[in-house]
N, C-alpha and C. Protein backbone atom coordinates (compact mmCIF):
# COMPACT_ATOMS: atom_id res chain seq x y z
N UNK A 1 70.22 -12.46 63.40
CA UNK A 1 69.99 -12.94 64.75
C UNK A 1 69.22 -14.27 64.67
N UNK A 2 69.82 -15.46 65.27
CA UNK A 2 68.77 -16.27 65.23
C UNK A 2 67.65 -16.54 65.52
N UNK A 3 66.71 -17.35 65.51
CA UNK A 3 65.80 -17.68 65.79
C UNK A 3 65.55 -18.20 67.49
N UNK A 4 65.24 -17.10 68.46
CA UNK A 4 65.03 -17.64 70.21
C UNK A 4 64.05 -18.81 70.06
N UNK A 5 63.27 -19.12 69.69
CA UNK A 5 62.38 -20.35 69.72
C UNK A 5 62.90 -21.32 69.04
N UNK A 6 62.60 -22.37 69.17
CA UNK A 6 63.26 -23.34 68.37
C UNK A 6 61.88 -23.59 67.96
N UNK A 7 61.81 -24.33 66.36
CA UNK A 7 60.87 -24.33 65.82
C UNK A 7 60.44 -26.15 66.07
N UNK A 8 58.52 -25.88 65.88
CA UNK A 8 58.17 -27.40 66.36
C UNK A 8 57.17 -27.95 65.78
N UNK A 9 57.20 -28.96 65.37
CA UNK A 9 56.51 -29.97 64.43
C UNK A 9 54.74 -29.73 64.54
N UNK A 10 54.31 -30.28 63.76
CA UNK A 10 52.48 -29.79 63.61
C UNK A 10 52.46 -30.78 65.34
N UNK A 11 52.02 -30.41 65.77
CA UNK A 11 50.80 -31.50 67.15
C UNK A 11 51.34 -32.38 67.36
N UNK A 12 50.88 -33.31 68.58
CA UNK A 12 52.12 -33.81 69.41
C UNK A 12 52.25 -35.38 68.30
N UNK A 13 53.13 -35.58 69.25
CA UNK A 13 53.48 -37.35 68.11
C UNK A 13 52.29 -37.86 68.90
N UNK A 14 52.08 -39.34 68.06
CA UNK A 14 50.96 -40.18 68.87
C UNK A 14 51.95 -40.82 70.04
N UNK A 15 51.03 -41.07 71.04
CA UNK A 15 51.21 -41.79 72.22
C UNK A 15 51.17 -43.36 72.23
N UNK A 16 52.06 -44.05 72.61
CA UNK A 16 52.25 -45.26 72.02
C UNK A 16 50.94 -46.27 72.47
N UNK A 17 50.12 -47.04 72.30
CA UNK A 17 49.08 -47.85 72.98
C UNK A 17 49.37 -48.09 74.60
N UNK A 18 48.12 -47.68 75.47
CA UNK A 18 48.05 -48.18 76.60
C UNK A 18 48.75 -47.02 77.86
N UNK A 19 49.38 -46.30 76.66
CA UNK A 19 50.07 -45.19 77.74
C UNK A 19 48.61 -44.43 78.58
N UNK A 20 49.08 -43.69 79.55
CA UNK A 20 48.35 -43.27 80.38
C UNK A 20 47.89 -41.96 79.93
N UNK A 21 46.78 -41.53 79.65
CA UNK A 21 46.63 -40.16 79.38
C UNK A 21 45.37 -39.27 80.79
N UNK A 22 45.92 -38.15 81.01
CA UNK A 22 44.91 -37.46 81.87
C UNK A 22 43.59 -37.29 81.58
N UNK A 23 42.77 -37.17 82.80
CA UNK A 23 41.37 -36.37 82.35
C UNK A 23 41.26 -35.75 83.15
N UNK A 24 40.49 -34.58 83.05
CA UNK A 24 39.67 -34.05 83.89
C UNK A 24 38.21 -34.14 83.66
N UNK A 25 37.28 -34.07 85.26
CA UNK A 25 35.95 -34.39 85.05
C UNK A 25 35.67 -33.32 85.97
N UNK A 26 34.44 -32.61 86.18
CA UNK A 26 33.70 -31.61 87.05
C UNK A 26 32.77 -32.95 87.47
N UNK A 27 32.37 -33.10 89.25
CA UNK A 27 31.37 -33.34 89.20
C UNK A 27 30.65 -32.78 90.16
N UNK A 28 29.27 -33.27 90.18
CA UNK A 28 28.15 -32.49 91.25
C UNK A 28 28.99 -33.05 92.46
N UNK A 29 28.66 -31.97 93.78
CA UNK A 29 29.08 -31.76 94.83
C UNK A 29 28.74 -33.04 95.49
N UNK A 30 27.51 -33.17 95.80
CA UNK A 30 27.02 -34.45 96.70
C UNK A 30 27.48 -35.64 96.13
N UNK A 31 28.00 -36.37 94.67
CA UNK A 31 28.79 -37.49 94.03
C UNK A 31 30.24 -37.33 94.86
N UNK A 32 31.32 -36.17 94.95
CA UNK A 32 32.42 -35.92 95.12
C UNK A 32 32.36 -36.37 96.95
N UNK A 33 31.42 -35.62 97.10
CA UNK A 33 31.17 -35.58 99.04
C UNK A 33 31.58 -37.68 99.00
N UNK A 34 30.68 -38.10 98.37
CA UNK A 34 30.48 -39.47 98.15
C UNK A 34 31.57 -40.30 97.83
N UNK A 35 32.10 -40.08 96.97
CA UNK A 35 33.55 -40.76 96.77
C UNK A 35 34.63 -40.25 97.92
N UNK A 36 34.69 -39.00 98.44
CA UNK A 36 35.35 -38.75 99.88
C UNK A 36 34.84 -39.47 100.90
N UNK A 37 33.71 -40.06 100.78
CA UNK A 37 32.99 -41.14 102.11
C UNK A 37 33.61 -42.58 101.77
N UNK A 38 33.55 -42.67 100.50
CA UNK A 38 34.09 -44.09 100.45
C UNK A 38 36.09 -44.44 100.75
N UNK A 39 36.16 -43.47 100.45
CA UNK A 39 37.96 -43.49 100.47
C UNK A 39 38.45 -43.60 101.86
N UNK A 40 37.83 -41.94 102.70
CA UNK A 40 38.03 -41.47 103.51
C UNK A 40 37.23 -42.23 104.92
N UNK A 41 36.24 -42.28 104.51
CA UNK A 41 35.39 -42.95 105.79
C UNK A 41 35.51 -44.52 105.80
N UNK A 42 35.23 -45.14 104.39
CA UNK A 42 35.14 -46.61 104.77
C UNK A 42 36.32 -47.47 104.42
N UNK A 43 37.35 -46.70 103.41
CA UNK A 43 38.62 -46.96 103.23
C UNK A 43 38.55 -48.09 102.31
N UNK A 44 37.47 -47.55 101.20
CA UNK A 44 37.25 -48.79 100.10
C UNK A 44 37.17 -47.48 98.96
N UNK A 45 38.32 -48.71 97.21
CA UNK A 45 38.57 -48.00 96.18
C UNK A 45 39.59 -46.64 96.45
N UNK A 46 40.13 -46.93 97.40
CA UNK A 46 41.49 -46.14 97.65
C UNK A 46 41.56 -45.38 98.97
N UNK A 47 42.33 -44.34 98.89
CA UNK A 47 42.51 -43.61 99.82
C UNK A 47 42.22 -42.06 99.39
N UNK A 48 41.56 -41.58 98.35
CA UNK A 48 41.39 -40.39 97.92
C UNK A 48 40.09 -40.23 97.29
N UNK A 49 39.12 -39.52 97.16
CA UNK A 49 38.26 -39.57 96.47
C UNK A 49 38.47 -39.71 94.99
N UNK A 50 39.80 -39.03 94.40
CA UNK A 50 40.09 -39.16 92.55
C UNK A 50 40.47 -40.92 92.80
N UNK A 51 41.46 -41.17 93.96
CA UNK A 51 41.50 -42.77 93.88
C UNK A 51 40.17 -43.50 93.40
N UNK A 52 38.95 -42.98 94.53
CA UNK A 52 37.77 -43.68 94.31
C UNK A 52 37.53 -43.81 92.76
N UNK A 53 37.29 -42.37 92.44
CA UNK A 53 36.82 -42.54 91.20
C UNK A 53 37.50 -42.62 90.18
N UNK A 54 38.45 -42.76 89.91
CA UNK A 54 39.33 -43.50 89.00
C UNK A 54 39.31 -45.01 89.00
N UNK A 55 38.89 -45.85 90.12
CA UNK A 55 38.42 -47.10 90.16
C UNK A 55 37.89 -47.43 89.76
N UNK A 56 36.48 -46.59 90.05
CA UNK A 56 34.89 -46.69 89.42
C UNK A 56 34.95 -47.00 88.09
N UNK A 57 35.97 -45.60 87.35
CA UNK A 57 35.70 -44.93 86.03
C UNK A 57 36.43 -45.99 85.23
N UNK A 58 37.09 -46.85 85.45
CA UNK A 58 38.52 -47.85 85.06
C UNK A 58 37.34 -48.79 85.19
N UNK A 59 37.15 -49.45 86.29
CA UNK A 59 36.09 -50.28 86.54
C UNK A 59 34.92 -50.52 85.31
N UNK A 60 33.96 -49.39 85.50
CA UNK A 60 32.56 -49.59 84.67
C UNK A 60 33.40 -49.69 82.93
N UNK A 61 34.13 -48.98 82.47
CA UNK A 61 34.64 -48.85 80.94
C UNK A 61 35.42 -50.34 81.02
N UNK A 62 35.95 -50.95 81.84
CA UNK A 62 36.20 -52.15 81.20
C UNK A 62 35.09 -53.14 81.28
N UNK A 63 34.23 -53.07 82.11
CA UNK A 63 32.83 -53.73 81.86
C UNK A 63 32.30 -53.85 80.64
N UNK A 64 32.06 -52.56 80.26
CA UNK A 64 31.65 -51.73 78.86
C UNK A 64 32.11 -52.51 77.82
N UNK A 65 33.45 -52.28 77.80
CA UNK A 65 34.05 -52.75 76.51
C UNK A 65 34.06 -54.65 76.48
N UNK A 66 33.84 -54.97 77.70
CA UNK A 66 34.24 -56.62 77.73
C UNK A 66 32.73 -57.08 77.19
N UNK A 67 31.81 -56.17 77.17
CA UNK A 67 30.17 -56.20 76.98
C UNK A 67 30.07 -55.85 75.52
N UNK A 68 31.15 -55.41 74.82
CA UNK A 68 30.75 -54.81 73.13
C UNK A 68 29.81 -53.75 73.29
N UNK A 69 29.93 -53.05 74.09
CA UNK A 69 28.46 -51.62 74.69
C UNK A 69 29.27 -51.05 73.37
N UNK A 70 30.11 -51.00 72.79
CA UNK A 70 31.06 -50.41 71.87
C UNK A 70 29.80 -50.33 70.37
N UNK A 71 29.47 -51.70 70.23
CA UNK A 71 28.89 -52.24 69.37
C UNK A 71 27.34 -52.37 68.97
N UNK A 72 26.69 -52.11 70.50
CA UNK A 72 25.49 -52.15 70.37
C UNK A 72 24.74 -51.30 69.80
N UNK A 73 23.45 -50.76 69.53
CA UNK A 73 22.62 -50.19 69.03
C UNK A 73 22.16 -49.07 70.33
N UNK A 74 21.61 -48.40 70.11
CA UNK A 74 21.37 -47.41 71.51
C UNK A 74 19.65 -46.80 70.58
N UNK A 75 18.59 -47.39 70.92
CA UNK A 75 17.37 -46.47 70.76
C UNK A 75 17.20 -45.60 71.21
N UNK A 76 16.97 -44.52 70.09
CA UNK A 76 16.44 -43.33 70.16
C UNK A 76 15.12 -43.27 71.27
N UNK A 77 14.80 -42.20 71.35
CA UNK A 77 13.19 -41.99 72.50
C UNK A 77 12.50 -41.53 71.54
């Protein structure tokens, strides 16, 4: 009898540069309420609160990286 599954390679192939990959984030309630004020109420950084914050989150990391934050040193406390 053959084999019902077809058999499949170790883990996925790599994703070619720049492709889009998902995240998920949990955040505190009163941040989320907040990005629904900005979308929803003042109609800035999109029309959704994930719009909002996918702006933000796109936003500050290319800051980051245009800054070498990549590179810097980070002191301990």
């Amino acid at each position: 009898m053959p084999d019902e599954h077809p058999k499949r390679g170790r883990g996925r192939p790599p994703k070619p540069e720049g492709a889009d990959v998902a995240l998920t984030v949990a955040l505190p309630k009163h941040h989320y309420e907040y990005l629904e004020y900005l979308a929803l109420r003042k109609r800035r950084l999109g029309t959704s609160a994930k719009q909002a914050a996918e702006h933000i989150l796109i936003r500050e990391l290319d800051a980051m990286f245009q800054r070498d934050y990549h590179t810097k040193e980070i002191p301990e406390d």
